[in-house]
PDB file of N, CA and C in Angstrom:
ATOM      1  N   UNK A   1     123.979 102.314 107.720  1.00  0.00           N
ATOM      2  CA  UNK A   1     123.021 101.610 106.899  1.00  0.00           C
ATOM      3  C   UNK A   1     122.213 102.548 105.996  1.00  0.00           C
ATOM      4  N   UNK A   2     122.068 103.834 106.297  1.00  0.00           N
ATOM      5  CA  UNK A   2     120.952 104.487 105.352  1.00  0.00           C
ATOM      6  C   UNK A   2     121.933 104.934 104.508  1.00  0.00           C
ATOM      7  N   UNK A   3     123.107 105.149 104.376  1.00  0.00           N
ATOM      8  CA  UNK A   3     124.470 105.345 103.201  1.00  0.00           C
ATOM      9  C   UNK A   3     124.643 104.809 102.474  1.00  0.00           C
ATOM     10  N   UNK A   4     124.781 103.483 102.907  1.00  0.00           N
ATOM     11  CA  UNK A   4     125.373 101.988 101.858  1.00  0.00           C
ATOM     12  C   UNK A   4     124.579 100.955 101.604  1.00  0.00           C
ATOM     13  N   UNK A   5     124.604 100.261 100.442  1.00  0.00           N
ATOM     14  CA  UNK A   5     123.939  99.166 100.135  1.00  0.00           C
ATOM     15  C   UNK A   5     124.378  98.030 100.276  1.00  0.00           C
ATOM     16  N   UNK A   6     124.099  97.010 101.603  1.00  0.00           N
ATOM     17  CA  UNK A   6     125.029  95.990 101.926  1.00  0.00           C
ATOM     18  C   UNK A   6     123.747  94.865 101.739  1.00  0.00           C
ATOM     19  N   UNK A   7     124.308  93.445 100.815  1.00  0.00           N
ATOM     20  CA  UNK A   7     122.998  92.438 100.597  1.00  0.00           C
ATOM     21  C   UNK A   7     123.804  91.482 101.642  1.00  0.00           C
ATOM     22  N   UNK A   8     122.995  91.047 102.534  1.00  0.00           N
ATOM     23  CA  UNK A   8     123.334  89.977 103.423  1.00  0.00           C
ATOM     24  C   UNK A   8     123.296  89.034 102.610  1.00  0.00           C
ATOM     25  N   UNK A   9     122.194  88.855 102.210  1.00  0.00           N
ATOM     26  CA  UNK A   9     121.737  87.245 101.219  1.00  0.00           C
ATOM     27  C   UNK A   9     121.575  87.731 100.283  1.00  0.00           C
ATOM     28  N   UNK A  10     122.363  87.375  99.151  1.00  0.00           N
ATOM     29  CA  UNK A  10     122.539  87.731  97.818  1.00  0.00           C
ATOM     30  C   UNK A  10     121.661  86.307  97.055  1.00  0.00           C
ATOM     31  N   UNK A  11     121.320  84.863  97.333  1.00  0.00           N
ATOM     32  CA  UNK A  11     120.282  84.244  96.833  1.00  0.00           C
ATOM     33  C   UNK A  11     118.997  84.845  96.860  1.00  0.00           C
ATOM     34  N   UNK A  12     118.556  85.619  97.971  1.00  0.00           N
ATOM     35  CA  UNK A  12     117.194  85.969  98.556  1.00  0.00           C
ATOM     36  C   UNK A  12     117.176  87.079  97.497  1.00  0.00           C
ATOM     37  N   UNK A  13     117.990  88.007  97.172  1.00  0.00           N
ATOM     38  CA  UNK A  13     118.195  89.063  96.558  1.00  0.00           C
ATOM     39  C   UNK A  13     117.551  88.863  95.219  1.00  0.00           C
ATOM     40  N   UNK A  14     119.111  87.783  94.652  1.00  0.00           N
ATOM     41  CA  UNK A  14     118.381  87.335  93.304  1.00  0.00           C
ATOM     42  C   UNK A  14     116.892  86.716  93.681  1.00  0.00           C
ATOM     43  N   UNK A  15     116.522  85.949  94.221  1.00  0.00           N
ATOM     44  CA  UNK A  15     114.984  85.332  93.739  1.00  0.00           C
ATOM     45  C   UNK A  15     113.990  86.604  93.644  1.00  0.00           C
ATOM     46  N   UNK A  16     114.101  87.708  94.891  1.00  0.00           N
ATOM     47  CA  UNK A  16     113.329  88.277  94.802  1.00  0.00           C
ATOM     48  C   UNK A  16     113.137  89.554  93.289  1.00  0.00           C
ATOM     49  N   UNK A  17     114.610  89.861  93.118  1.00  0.00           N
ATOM     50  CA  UNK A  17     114.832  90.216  91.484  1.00  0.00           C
ATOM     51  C   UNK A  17     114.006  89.852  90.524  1.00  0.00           C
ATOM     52  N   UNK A  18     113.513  88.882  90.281  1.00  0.00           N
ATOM     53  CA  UNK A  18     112.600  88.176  89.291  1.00  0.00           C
ATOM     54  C   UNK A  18     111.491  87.887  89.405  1.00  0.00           C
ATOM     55  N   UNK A  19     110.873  88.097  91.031  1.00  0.00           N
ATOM     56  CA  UNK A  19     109.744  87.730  91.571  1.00  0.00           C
ATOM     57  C   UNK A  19     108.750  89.707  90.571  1.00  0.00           C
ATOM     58  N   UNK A  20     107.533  89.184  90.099  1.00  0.00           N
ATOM     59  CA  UNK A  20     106.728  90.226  89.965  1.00  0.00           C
ATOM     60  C   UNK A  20     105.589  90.212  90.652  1.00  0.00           C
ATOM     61  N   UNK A  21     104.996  91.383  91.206  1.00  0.00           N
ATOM     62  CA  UNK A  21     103.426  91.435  92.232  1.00  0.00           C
ATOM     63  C   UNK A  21     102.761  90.936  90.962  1.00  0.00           C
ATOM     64  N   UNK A  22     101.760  90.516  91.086  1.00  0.00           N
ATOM     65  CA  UNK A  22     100.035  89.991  90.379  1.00  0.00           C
ATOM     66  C   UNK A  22      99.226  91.552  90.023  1.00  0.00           C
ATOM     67  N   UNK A  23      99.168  91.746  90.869  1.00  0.00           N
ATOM     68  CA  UNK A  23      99.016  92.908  91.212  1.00  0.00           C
ATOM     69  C   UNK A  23      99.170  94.239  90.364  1.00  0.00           C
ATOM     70  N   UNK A  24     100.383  94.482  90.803  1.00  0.00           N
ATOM     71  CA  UNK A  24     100.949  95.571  90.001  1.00  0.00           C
ATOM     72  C   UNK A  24     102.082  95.217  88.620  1.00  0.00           C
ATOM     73  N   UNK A  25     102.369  94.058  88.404  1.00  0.00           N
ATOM     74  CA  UNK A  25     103.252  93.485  87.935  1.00  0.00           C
ATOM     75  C   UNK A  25     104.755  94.456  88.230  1.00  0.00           C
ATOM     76  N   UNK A  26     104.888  94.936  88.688  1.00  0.00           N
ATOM     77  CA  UNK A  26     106.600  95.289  89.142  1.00  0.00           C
ATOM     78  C   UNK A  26     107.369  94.275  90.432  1.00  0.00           C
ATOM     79  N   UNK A  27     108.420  94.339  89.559  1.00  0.00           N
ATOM     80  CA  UNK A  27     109.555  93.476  90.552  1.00  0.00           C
ATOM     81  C   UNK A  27     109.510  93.729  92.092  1.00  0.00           C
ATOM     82  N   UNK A  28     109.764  92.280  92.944  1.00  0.00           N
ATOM     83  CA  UNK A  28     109.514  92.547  94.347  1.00  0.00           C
ATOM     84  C   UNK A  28     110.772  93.244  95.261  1.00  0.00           C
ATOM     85  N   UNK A  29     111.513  93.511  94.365  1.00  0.00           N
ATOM     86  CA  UNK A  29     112.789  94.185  94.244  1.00  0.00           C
ATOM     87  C   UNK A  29     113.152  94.924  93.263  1.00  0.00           C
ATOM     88  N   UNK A  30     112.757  96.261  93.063  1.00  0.00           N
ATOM     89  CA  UNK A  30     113.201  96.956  92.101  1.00  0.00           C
ATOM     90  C   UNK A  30     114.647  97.340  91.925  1.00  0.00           C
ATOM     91  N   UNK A  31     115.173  97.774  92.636  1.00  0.00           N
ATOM     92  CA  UNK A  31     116.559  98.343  92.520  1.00  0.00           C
ATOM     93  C   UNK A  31     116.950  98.189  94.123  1.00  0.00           C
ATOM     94  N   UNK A  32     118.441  97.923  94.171  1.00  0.00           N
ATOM     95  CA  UNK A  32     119.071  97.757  95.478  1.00  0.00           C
ATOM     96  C   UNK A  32     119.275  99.142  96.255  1.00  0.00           C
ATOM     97  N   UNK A  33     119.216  99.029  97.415  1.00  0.00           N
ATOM     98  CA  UNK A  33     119.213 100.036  97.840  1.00  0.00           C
ATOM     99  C   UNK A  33     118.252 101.232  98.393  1.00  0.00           C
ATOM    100  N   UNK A  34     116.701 100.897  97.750  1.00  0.00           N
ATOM    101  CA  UNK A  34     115.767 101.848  97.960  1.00  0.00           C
ATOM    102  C   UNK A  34     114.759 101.316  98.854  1.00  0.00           C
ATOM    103  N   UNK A  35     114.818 100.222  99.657  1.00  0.00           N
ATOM    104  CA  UNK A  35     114.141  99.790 100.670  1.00  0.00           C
ATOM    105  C   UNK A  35     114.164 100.743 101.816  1.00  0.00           C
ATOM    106  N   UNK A  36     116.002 100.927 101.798  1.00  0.00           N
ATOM    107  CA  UNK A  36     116.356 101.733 103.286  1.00  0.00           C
ATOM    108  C   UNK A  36     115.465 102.936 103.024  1.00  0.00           C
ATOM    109  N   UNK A  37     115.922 103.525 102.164  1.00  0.00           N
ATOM    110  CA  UNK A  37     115.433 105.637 101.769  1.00  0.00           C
ATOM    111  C   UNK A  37     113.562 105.203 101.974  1.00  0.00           C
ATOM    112  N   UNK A  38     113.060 104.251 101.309  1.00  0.00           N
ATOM    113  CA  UNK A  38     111.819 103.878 101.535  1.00  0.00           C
ATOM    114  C   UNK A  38     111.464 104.368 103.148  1.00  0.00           C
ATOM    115  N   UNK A  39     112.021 103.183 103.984  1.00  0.00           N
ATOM    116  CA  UNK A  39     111.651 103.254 105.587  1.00  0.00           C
ATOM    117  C   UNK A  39     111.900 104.595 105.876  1.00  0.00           C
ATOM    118  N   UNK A  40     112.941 105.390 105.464  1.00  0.00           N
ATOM    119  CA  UNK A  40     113.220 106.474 106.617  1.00  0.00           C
ATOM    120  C   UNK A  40     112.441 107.549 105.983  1.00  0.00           C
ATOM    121  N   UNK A  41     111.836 107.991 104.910  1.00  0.00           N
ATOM    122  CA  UNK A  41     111.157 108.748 104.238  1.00  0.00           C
ATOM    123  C   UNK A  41     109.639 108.357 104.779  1.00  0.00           C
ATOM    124  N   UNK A  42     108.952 107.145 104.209  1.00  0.00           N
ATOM    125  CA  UNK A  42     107.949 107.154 104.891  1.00  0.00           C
ATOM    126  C   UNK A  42     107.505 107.241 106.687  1.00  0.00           C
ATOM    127  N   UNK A  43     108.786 106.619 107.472  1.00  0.00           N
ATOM    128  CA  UNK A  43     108.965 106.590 108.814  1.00  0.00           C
ATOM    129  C   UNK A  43     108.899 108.549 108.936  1.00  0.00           C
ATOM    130  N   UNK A  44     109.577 108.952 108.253  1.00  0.00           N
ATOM    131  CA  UNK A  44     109.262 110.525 108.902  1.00  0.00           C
ATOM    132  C   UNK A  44     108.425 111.280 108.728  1.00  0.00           C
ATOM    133  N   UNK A  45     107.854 110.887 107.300  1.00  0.00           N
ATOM    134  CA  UNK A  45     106.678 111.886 107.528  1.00  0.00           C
ATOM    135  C   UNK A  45     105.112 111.156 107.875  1.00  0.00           C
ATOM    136  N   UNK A  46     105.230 109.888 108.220  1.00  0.00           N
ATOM    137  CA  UNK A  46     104.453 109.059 109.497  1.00  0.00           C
ATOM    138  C   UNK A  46     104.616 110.016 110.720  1.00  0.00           C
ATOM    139  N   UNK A  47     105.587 109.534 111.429  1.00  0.00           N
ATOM    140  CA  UNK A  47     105.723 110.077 112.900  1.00  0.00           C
ATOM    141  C   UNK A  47     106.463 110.982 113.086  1.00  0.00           C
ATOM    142  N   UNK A  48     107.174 111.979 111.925  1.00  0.00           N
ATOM    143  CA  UNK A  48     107.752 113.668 112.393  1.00  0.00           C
ATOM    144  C   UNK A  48     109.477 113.476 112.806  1.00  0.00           C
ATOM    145  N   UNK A  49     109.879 111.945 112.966  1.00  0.00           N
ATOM    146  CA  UNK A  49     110.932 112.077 113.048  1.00  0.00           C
ATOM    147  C   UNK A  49     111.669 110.516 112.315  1.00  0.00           C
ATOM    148  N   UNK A  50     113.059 110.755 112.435  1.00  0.00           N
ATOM    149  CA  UNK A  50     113.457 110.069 111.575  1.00  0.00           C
ATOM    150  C   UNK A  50     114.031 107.993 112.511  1.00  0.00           C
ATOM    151  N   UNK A  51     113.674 107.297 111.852  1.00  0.00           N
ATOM    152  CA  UNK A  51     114.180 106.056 112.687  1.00  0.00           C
ATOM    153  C   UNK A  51     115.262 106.106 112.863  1.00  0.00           C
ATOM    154  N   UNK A  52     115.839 105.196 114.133  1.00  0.00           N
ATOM    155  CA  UNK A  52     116.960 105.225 114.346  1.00  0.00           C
ATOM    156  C   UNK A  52     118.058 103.839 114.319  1.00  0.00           C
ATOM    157  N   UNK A  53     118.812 103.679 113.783  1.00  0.00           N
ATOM    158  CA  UNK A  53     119.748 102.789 113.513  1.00  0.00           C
ATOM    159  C   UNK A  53     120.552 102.368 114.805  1.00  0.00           C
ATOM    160  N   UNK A  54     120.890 101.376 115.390  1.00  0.00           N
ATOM    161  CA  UNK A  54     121.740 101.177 116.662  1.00  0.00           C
ATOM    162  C   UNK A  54     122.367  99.973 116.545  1.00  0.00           C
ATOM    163  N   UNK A  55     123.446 100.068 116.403  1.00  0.00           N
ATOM    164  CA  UNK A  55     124.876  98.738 116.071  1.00  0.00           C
ATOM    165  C   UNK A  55     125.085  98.139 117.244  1.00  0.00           C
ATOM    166  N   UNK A  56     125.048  96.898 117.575  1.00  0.00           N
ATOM    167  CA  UNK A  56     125.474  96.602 119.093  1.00  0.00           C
ATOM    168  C   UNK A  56     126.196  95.128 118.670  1.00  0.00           C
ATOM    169  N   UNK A  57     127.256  95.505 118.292  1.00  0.00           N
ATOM    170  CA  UNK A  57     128.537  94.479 118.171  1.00  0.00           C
ATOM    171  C   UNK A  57     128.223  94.304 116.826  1.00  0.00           C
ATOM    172  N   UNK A  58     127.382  92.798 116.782  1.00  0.00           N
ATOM    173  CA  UNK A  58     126.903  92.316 115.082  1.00  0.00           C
ATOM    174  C   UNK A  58     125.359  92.331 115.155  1.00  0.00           C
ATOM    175  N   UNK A  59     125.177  92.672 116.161  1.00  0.00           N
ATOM    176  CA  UNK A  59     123.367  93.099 116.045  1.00  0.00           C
ATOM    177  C   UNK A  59     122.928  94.615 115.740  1.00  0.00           C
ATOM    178  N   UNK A  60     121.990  94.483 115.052  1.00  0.00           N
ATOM    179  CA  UNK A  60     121.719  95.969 114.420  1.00  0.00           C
ATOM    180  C   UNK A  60     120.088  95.663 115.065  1.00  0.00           C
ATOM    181  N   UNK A  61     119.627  97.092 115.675  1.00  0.00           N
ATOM    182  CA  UNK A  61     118.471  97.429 116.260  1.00  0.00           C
ATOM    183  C   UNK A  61     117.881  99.081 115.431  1.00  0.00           C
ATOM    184  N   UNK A  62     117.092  98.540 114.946  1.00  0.00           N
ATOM    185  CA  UNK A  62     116.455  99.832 114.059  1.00  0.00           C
ATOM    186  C   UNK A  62     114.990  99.938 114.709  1.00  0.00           C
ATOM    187  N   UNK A  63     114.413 101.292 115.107  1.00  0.00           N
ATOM    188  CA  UNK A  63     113.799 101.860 115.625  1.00  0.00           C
ATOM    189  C   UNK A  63     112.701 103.025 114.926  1.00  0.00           C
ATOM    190  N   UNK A  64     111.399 102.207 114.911  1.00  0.00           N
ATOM    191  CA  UNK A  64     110.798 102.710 113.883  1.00  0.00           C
ATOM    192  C   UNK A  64     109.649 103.640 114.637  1.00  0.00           C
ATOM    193  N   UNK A  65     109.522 104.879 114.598  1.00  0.00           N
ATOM    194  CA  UNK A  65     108.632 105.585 115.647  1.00  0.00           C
ATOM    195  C   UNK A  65     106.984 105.653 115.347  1.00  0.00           C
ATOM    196  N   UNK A  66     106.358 105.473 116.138  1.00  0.00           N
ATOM    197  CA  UNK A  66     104.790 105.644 115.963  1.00  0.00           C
ATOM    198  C   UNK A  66     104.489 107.058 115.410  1.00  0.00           C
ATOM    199  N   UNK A  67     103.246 106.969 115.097  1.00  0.00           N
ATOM    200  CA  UNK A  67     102.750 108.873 114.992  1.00  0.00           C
ATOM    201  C   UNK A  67     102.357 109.404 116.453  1.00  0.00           C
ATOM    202  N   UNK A  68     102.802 110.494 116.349  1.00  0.00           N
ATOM    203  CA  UNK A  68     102.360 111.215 117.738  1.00  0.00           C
ATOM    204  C   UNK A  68     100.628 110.682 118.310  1.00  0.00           C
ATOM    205  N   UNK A  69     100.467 110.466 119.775  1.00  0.00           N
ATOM    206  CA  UNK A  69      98.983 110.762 120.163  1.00  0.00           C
ATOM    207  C   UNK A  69      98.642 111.714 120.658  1.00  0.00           C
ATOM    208  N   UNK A  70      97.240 111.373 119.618  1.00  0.00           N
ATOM    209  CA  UNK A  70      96.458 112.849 119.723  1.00  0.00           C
ATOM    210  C   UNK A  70      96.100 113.075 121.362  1.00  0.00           C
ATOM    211  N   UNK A  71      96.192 112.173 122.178  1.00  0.00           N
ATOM    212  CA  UNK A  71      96.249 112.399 123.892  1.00  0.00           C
ATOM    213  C   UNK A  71      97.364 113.633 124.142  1.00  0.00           C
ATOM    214  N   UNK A  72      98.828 113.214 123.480  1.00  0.00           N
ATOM    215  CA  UNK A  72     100.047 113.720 124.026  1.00  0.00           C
ATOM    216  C   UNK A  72     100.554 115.492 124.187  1.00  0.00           C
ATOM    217  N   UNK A  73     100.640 115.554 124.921  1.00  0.00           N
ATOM    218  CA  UNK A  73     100.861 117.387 125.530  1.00  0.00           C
ATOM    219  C   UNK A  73      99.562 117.877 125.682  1.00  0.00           C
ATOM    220  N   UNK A  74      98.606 116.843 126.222  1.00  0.00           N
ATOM    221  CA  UNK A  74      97.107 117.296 126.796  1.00  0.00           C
ATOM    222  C   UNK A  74      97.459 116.933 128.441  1.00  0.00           C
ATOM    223  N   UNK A  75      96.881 118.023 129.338  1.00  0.00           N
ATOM    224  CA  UNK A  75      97.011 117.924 130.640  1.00  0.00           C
ATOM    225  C   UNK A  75      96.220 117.072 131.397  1.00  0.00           C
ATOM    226  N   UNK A  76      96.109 115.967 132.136  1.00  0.00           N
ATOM    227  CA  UNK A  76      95.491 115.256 132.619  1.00  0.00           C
ATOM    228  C   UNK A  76      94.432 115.772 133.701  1.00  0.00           C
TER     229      UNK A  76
END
């Protein structure tokens, strides 16, 4: 999945194509494909490592990591 650009729903695709924020006025879909690089770029330098993708037949389980706590590798 972080390789290829696969649209499950190609209606959802198009609507969102044409949809613009109020906001910022840019498309709620800019270009295909940059959602994924989005998650795993911001996911790593959030929490130091990268999410993880897991295929289980036709279910896909993606794994998005917290930031470290500031508790963690403190001795109790």
């Amino acid at each position: 999945m972080p390789y290829r650009v696969f649209t499950r729903n190609q209606l959802l695709v198009n609507f969102l194509s044409r949809m613009t924020s109020r906001r910022t006025g840019r498309s709620c879909l800019e270009s295909r494909g940059e959602g994924v690089r989005g998650i795993l770029e911001a996911s790593e330098e959030h929490a130091g490592r990268r999410p993880e993708y897991e295929l289980f037949g036709e279910e896909l389980r993606l794994t998005i990591w917290a930031q470290p706590s500031a508790h963690e590798g403190r001795a109790s």
